[in-house]
Protein backbone atom coordinates (compact mmCIF):
# COMPACT_ATOMS: atom_id res chain seq x y z
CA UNK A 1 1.26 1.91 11.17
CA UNK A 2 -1.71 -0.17 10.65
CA UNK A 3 -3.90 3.08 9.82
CA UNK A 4 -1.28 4.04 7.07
CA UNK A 5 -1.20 0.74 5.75
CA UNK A 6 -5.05 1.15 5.34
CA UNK A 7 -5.33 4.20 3.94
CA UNK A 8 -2.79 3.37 1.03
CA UNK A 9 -4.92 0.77 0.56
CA UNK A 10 -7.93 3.20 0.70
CA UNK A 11 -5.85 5.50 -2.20
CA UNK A 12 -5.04 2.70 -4.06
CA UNK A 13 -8.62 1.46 -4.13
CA UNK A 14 -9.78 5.10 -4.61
CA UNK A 15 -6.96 5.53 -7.99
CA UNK A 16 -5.22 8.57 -5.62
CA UNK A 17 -1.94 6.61 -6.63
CA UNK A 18 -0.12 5.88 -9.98
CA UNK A 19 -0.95 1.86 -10.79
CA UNK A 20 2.65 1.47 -11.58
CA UNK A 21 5.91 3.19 -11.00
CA UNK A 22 8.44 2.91 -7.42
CA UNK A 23 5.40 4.23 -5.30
CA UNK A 24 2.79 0.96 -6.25
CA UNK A 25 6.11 -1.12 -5.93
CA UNK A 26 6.68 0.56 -2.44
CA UNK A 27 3.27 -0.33 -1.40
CA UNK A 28 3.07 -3.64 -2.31
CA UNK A 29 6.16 -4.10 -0.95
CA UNK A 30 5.03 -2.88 2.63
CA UNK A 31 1.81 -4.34 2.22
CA UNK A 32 3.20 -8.15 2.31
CA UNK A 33 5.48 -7.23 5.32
CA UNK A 34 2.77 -6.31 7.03
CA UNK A 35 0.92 -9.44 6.20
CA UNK A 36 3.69 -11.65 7.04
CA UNK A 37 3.98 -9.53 10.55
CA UNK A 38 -0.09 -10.08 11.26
């Protein structure tokens, strides 16, 4: 889970992914639960 989490990170970083639409939304989204898990 963790790698995932880094490599959307990676492909955000990288512009692999839109900047806005559902999927950044997604991401962010999963990104602060897995901050507020750590």
């Amino acid at each position: 889970l963790a790698r995932h989490a880094l490599d959307l990170a990676v492909a955000m970083i990288a512009g692999d992914l839109p900047r806005s639409g559902p999927g950044v939304i997604r991401t962010v989204r999963h990104q602060l639960v897995v901050r507020e898990s750590a």
